[in-house]
C-alpha atoms as a PDB file:
ATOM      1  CA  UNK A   1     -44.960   3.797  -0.811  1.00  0.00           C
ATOM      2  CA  UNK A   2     -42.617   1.554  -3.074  1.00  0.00           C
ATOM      3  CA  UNK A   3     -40.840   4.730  -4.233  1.00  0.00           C
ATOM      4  CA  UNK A   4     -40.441   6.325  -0.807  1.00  0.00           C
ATOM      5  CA  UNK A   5     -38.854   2.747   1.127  1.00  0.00           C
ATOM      6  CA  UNK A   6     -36.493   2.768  -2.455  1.00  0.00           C
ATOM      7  CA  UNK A   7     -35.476   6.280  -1.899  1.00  0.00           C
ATOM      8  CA  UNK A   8     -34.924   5.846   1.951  1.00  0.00           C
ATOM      9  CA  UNK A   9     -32.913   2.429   0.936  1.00  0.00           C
ATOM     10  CA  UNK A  10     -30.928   4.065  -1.689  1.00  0.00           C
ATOM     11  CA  UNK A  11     -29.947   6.829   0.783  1.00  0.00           C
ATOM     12  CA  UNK A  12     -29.361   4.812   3.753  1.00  0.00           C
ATOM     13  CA  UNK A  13     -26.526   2.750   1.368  1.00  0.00           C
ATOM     14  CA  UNK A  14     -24.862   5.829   0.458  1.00  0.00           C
ATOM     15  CA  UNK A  15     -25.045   7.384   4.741  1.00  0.00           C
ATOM     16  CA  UNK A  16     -23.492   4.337   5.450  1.00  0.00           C
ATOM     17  CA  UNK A  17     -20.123   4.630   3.822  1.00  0.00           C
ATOM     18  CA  UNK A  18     -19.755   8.236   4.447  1.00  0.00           C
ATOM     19  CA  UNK A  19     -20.580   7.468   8.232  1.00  0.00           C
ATOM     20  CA  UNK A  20     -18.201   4.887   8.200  1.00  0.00           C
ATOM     21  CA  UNK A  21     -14.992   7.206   6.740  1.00  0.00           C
ATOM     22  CA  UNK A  22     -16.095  10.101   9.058  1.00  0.00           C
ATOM     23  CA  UNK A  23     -15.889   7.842  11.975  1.00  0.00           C
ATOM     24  CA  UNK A  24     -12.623   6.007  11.607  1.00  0.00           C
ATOM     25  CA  UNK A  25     -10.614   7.582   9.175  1.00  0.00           C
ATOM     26  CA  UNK A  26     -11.400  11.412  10.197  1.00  0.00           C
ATOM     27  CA  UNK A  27     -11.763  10.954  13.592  1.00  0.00           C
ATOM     28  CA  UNK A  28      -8.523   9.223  14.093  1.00  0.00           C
ATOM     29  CA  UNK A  29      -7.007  11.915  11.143  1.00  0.00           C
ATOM     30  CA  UNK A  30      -8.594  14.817  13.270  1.00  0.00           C
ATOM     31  CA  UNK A  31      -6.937  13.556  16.762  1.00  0.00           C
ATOM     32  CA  UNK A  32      -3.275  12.472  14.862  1.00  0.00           C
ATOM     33  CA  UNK A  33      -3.105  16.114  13.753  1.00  0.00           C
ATOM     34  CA  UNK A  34      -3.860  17.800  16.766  1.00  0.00           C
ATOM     35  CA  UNK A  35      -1.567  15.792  18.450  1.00  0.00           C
ATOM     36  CA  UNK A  36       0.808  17.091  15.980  1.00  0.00           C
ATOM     37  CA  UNK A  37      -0.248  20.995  16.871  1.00  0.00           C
ATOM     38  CA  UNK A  38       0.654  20.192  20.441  1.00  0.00           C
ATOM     39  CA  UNK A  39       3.913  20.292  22.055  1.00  0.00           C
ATOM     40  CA  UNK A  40       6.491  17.385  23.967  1.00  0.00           C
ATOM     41  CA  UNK A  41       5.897  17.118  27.757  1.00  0.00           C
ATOM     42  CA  UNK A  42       7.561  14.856  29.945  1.00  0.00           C
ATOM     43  CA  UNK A  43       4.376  13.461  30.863  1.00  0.00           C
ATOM     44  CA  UNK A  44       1.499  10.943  30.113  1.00  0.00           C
ATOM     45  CA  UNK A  45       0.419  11.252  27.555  1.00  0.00           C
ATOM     46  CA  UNK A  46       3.973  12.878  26.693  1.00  0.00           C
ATOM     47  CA  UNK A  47       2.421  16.167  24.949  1.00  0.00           C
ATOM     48  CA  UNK A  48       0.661  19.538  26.375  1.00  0.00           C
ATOM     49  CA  UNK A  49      -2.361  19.556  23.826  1.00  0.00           C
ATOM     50  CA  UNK A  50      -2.697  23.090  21.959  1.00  0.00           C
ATOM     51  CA  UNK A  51      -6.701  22.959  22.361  1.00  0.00           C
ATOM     52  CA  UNK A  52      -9.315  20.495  23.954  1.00  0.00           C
ATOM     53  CA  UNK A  53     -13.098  19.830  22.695  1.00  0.00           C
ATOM     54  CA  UNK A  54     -13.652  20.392  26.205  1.00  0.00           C
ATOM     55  CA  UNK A  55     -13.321  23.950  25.636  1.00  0.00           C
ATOM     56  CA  UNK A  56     -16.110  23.821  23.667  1.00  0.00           C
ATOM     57  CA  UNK A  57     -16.037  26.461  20.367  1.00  0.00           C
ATOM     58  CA  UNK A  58     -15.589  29.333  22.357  1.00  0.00           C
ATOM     59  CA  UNK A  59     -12.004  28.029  23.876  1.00  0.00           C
ATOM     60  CA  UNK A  60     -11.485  26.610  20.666  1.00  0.00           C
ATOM     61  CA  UNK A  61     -12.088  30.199  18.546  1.00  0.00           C
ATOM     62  CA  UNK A  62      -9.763  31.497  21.637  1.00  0.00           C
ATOM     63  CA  UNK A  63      -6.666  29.411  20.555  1.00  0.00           C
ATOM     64  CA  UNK A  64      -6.783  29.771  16.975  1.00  0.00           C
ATOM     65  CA  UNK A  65      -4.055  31.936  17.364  1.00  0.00           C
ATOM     66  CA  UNK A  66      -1.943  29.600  19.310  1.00  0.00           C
ATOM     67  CA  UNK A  67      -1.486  26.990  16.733  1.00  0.00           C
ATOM     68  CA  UNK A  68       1.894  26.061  16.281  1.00  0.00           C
ATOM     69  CA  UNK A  69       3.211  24.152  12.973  1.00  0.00           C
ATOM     70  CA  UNK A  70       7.071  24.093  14.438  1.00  0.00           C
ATOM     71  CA  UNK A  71       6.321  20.322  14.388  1.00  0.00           C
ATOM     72  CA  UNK A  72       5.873  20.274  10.535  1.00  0.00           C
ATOM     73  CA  UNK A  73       8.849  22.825  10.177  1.00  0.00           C
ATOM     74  CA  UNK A  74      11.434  20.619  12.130  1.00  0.00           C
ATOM     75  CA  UNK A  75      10.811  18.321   9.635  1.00  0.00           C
ATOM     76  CA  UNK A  76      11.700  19.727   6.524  1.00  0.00           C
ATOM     77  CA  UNK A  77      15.121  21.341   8.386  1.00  0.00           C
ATOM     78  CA  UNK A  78      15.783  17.718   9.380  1.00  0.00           C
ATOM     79  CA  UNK A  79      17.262  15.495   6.613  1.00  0.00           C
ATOM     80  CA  UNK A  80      16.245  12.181   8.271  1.00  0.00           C
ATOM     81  CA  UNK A  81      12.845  12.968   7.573  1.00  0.00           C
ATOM     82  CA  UNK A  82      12.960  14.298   4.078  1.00  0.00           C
ATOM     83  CA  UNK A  83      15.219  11.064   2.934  1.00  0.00           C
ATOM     84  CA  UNK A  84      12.761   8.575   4.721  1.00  0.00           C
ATOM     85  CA  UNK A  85      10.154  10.214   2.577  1.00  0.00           C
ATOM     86  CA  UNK A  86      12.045   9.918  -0.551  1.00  0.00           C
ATOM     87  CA  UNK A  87      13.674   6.481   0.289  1.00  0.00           C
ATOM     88  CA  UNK A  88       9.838   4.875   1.015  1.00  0.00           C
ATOM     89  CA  UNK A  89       8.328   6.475  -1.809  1.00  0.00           C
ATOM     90  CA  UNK A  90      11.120   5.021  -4.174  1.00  0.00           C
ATOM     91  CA  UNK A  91      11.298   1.666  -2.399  1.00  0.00           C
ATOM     92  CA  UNK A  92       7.496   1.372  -2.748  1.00  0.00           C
ATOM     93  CA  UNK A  93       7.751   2.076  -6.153  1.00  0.00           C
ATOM     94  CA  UNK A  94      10.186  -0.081  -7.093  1.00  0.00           C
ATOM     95  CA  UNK A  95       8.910  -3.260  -5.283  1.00  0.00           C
ATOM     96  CA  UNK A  96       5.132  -2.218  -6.947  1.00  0.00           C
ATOM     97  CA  UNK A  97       6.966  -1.980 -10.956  1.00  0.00           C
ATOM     98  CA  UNK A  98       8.438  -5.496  -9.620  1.00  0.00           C
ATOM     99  CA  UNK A  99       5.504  -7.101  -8.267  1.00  0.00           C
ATOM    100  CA  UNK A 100       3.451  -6.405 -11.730  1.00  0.00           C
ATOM    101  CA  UNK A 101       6.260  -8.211 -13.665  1.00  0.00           C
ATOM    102  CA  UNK A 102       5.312 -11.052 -11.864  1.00  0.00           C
ATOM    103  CA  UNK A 103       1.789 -10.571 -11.009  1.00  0.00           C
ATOM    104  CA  UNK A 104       0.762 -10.428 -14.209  1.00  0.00           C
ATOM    105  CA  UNK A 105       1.708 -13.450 -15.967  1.00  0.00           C
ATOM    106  CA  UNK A 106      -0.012 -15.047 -13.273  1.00  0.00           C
ATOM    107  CA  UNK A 107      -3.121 -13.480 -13.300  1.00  0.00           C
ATOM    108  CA  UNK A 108      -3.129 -13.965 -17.282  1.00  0.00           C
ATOM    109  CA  UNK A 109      -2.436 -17.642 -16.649  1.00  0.00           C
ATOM    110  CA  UNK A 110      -5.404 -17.807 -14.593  1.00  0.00           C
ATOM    111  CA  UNK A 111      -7.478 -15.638 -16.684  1.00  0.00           C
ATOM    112  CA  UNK A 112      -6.763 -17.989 -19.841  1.00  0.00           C
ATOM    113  CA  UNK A 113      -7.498 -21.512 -17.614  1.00  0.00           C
ATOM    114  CA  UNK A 114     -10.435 -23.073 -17.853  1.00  0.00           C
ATOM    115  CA  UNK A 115     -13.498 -22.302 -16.265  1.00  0.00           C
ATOM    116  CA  UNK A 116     -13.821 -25.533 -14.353  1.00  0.00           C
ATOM    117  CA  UNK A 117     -10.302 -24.577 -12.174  1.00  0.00           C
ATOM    118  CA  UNK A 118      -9.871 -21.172 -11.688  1.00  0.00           C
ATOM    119  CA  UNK A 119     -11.811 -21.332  -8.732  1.00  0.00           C
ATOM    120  CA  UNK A 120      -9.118 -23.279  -7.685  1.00  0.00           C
ATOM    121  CA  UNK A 121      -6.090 -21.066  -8.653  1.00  0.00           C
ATOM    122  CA  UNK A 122      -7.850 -17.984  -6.911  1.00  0.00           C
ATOM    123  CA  UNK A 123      -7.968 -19.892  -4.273  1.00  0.00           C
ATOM    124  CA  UNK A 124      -4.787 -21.261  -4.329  1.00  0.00           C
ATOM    125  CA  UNK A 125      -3.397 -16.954  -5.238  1.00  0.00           C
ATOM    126  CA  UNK A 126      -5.507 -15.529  -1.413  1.00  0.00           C
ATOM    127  CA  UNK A 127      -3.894 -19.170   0.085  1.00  0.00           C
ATOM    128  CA  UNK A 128      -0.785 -17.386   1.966  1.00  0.00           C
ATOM    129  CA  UNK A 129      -3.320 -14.674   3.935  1.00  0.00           C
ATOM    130  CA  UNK A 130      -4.502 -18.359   6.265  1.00  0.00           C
ATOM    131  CA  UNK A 131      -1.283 -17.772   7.633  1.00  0.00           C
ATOM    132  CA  UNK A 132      -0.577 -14.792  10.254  1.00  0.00           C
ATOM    133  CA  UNK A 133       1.568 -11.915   7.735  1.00  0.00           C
ATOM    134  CA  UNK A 134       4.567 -11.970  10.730  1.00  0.00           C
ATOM    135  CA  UNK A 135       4.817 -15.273  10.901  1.00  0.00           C
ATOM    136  CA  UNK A 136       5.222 -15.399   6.362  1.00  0.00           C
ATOM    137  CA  UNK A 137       7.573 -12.476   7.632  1.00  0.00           C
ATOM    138  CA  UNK A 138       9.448 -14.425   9.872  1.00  0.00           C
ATOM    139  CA  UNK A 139       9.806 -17.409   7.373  1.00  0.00           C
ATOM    140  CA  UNK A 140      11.944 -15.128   4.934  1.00  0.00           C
ATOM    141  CA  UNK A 141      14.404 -14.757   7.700  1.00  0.00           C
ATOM    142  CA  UNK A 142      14.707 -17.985   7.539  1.00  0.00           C
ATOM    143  CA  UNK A 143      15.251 -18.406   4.193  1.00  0.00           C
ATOM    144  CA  UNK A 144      18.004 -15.298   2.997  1.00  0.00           C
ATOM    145  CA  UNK A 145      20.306 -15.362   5.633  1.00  0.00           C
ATOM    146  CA  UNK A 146      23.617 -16.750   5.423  1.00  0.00           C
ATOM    147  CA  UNK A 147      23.132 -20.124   6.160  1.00  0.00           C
ATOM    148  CA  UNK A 148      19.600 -20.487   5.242  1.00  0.00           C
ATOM    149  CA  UNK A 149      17.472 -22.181   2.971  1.00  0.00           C
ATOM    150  CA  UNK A 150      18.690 -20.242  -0.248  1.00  0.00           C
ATOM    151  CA  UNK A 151      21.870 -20.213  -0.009  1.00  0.00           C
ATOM    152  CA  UNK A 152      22.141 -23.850   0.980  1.00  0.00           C
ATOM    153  CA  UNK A 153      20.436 -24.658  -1.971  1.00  0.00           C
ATOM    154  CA  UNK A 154      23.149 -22.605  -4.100  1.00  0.00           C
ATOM    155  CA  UNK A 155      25.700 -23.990  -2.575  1.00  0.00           C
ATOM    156  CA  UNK A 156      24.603 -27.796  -3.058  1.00  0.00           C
ATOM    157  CA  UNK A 157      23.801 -26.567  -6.683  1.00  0.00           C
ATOM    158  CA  UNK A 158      27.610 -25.478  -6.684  1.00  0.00           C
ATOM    159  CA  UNK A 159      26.101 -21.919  -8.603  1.00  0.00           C
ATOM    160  CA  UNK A 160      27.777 -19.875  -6.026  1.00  0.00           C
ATOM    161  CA  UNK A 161      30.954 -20.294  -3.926  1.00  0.00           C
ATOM    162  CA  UNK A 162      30.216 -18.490  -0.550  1.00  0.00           C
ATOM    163  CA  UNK A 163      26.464 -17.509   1.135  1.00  0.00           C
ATOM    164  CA  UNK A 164      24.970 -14.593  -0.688  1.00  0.00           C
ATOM    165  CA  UNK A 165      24.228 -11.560   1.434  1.00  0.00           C
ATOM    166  CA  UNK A 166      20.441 -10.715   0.884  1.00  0.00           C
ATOM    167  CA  UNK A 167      19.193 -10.798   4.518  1.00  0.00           C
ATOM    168  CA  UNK A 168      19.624  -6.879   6.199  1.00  0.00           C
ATOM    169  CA  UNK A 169      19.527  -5.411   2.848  1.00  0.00           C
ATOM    170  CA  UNK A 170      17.188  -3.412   0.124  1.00  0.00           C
ATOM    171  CA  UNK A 171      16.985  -7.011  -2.094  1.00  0.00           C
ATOM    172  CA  UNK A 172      15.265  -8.498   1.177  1.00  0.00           C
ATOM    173  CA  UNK A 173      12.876  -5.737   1.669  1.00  0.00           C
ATOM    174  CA  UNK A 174      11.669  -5.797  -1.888  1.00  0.00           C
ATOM    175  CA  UNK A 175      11.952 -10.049  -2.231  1.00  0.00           C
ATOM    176  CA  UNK A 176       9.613  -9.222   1.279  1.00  0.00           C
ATOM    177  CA  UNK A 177       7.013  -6.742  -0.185  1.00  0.00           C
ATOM    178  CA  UNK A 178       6.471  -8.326  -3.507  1.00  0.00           C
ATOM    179  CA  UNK A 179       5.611 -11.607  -1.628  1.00  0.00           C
ATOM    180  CA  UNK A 180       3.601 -10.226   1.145  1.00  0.00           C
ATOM    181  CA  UNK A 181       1.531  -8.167  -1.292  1.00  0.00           C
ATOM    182  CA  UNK A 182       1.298 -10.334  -4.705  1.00  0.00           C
ATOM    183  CA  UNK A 183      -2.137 -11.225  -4.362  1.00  0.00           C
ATOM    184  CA  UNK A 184      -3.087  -7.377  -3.643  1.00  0.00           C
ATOM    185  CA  UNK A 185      -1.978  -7.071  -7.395  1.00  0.00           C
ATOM    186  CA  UNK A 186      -3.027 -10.526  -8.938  1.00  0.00           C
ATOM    187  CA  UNK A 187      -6.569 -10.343  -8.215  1.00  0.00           C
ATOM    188  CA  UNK A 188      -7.434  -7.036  -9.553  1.00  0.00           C
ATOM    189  CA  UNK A 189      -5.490  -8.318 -12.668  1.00  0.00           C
ATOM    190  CA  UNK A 190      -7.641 -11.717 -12.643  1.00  0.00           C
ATOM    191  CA  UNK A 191     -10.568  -9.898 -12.393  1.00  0.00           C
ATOM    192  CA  UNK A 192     -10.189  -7.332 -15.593  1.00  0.00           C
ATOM    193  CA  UNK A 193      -8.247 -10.269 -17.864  1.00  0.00           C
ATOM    194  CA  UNK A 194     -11.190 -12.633 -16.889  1.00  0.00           C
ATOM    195  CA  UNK A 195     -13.937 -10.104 -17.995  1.00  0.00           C
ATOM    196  CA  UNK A 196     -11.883  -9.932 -21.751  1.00  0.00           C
ATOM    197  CA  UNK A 197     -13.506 -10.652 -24.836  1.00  0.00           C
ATOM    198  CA  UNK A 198     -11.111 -13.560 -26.320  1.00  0.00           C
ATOM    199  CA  UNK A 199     -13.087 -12.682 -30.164  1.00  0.00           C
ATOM    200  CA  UNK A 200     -11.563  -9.405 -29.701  1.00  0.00           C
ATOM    201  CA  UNK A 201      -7.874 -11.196 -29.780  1.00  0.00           C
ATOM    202  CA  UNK A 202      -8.616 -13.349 -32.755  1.00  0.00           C
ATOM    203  CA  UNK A 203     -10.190 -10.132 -34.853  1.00  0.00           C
ATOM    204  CA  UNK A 204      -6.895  -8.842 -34.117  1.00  0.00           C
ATOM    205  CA  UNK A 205      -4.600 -11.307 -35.400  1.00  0.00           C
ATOM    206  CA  UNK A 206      -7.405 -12.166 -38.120  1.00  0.00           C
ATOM    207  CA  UNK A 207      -6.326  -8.414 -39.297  1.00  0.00           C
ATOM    208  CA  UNK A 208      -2.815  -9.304 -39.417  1.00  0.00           C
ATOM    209  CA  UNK A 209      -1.492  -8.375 -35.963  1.00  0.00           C
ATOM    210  CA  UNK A 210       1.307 -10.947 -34.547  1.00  0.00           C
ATOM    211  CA  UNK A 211       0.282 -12.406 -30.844  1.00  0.00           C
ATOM    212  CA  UNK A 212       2.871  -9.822 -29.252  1.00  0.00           C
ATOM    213  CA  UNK A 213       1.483  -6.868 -30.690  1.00  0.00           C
ATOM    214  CA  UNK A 214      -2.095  -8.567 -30.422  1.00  0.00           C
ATOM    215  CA  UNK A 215      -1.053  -8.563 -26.651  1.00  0.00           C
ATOM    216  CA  UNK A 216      -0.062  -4.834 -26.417  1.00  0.00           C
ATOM    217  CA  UNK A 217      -2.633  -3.218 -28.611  1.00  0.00           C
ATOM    218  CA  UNK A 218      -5.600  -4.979 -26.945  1.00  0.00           C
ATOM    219  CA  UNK A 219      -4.814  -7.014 -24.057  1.00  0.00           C
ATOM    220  CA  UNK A 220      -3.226  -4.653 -22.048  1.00  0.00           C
ATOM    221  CA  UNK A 221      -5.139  -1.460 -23.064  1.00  0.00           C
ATOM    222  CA  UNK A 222      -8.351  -3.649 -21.470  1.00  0.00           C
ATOM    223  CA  UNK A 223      -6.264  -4.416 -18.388  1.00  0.00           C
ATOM    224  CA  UNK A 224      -5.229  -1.352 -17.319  1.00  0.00           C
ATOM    225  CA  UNK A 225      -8.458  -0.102 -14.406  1.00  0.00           C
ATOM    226  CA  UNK A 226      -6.895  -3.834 -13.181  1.00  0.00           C
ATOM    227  CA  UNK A 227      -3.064  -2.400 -13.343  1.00  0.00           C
ATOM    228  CA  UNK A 228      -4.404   1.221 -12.048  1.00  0.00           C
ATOM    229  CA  UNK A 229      -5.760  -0.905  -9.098  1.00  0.00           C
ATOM    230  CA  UNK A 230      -3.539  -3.261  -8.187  1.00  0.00           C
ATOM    231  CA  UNK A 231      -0.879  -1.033  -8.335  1.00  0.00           C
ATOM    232  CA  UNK A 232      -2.443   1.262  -5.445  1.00  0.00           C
ATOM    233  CA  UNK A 233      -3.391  -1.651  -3.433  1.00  0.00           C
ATOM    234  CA  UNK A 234       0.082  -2.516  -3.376  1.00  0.00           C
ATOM    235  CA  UNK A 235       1.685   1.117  -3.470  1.00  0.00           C
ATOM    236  CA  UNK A 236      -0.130   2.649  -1.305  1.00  0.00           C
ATOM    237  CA  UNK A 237       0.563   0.299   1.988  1.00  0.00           C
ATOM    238  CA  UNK A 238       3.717  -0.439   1.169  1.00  0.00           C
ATOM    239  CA  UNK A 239       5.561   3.623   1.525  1.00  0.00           C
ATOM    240  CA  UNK A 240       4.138   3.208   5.269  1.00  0.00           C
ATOM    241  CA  UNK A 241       5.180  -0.466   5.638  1.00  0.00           C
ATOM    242  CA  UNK A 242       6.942  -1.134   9.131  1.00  0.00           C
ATOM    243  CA  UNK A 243       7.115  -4.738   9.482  1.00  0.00           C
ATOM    244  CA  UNK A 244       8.753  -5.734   6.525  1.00  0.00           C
ATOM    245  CA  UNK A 245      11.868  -3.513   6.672  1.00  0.00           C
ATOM    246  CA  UNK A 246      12.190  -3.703  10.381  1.00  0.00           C
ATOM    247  CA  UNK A 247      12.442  -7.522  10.117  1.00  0.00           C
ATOM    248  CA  UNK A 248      14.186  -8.190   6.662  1.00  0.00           C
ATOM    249  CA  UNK A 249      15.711  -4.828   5.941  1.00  0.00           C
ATOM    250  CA  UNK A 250      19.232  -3.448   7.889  1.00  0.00           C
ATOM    251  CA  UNK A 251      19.914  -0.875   9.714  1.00  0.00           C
ATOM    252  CA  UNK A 252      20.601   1.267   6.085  1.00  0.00           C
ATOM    253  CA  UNK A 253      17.269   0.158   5.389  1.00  0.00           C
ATOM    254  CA  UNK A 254      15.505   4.024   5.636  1.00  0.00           C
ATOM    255  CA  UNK A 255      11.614   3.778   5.465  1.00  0.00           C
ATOM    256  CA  UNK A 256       9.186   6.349   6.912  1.00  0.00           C
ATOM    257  CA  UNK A 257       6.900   3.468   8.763  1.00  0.00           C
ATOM    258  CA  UNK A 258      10.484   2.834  10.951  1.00  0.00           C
ATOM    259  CA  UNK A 259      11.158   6.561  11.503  1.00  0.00           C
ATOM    260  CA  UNK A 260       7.656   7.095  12.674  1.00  0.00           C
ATOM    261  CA  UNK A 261       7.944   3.993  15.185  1.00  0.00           C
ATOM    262  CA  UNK A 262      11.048   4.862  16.455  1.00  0.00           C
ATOM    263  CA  UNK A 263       9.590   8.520  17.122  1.00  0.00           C
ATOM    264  CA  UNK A 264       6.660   7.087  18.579  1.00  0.00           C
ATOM    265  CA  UNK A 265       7.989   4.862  20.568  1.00  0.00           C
ATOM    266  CA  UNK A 266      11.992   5.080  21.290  1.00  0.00           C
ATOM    267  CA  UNK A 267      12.181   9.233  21.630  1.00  0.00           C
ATOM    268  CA  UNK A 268       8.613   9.618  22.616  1.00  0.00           C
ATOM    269  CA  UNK A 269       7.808  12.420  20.554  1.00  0.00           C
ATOM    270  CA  UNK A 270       4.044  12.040  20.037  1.00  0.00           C
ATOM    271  CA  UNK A 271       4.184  15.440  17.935  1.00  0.00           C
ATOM    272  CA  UNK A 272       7.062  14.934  15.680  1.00  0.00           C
ATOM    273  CA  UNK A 273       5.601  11.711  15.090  1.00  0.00           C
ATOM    274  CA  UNK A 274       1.916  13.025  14.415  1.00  0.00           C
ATOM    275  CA  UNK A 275       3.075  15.556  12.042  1.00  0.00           C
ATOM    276  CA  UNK A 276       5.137  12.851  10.596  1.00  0.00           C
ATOM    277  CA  UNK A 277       1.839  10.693  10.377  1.00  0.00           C
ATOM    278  CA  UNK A 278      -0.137  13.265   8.684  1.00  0.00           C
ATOM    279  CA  UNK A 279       2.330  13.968   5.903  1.00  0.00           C
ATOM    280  CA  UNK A 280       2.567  10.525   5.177  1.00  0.00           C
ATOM    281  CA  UNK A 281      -0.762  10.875   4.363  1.00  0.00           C
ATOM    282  CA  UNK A 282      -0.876  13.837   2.323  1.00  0.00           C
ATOM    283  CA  UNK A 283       1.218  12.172   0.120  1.00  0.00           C
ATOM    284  CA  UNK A 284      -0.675   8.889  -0.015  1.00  0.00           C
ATOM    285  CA  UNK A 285      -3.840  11.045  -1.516  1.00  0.00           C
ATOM    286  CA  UNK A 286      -2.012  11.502  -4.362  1.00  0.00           C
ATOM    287  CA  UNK A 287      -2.522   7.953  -5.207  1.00  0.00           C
ATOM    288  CA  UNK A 288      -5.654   7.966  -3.901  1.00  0.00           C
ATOM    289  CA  UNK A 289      -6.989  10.759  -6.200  1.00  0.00           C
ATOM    290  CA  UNK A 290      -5.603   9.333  -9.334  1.00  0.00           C
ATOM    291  CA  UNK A 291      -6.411   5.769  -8.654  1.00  0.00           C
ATOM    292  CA  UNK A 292     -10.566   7.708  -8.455  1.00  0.00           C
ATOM    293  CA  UNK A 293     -10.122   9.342 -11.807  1.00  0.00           C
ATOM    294  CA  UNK A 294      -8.901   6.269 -13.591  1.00  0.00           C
ATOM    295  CA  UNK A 295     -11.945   4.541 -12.270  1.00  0.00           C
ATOM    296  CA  UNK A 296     -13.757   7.288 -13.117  1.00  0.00           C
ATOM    297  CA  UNK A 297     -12.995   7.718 -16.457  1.00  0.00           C
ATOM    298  CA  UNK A 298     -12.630   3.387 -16.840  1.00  0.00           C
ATOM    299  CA  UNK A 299     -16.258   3.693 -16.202  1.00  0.00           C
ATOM    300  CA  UNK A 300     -17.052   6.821 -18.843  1.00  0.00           C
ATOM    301  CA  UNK A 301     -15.338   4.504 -21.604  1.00  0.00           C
ATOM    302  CA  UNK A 302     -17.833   1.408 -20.011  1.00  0.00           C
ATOM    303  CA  UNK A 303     -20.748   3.461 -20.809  1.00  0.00           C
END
């Protein structure tokens, strides 16, 4: 009896995630992409759907043949598309390089505290999420542009002459994503550093190795399943981010989360937009996939 309620328990925790996914990530997926099959209407909803479940299988089997992927075409004879691609992907990748310079001297700091306060300083890292993430938006307005709080400080520090131009710019958008998203990237950091053997640093430089290369030859090798992750956590939201370029970045400022709002909403083109949607996320499984076979083979060198 023990062994059948441990089986049943054992099955019912892995159901539960995969019921989970199926209904609100490929549900949603499934309806995004046949929105994206579908064609503009001045209507409401503004699209004539290719196919409806209320066909059931045999209207469905009936307009196989229908299918249309002009959507997914117009996109790669449109520039505007391709660049907002390219422009989030490299945007996203810049601000993730940038917020691991920083994260991780923080998260090595905290990792090398003692005991008794890093409750504290993990607290003190997940502090800025009590605060709504537009309103810590917001704030950054108020502190780039022209006659904010940076450049008044700059200015009464006589280190520059006139206000510096960061506000509608690149700089702002990546000064915005590596604060918004710091934590995403210091606690999976914190959490491999703190799990470190220190004896295994002291062996080292016992056998002659100087702290730097100490650093490099063990430190970071042990750190990387925390780099692998928090470099996804931060990557990975950040090529679809909206908010953050909308409010801090200019009108130059090209990012795929924009385009697909402004198709959404402004040209109300649910099946550009769709098709848009479900690229983006094509190219986020990339990440996805190699972020599992780190783990994956992180855990093979555990064991």
């Amino acid at each position: 009896m023990g062994k059948l309620t441990s089986g049943l328990y054992n099955r019912l925790v892995i159901t539960i995630p995969y019921a989970w996914l199926l209904l609100f990530f490929l549900a949603p997926f499934f309806i995004v992409f046949r929105i994206s099959l579908s064609t503009t209407a001045i209507a409401m909803p503004p699209y004539v759907p290719v196919f409806s479940l209320a066909d059931g299988w045999a209207g469905l089997w009936s307009k196989i043949g229908e299918l249309s992927f002009d959507n997914y075409a117009y996109l790669t004879e449109d520039a505007l598309y391709i660049n907002a691609y390219i422009s989030s992907v490299v945007i996203a990748g810049i601000s993730t390089f940038l917020t691991l310079l920083i994260a991780y001297p923080i998260a090595y700091g905290m990792a090398q505290a003692p005991r008794t306060i890093r409750p504290t300083l993990v607290m003190l890292v997940i502090l800025p999420f009590w605060t709504s993430f537009l309103i810590r938006v917001y704030s950054w307005i108020a502190i780039l542009k022209p006659e904010g709080l940076l450049n008044q400080l700059l200015l009464s520090l006589h280190i520059i002459d006139s206000p510096l131009i960061i506000l509608n710019t690149n700089t702002a958008v990546y000064i915005g994503i590596v604060y918004s998203y710091l934590p995403f990237m210091v606690l999976p950091l914190y959490s491999a550093l703190e799990k470190m053997d220190g004896t295994l640093i002291e062996a080292a430089q016992d056998l002659g190795c100087t702290p730097i290369r100490a650093f490099w030859r063990v430190t970071f090798p042990l750190s990387i399943p925390g780099v692998v992750a928090g470099c996804m956590l931060v990557f990975i939201p950040a090529v679809g981010e909206f908010v953050i370029p909308d409010l801090l970045g200019g009108s130059q400022t090209l990012m795929i989360g924009k385009t697909l709002w402004n198709e959404f909403n402004a040209n109300r083109d649910w099946p550009v937009s769709s098709a848009v949607a479900t690229i983006l996320l094509m190219i986020l499984v990339i990440p996805i996939v190699f972020f599992q076979n780190a783990q994956a083979k992180a855990e093979e060198r555990g064991k």
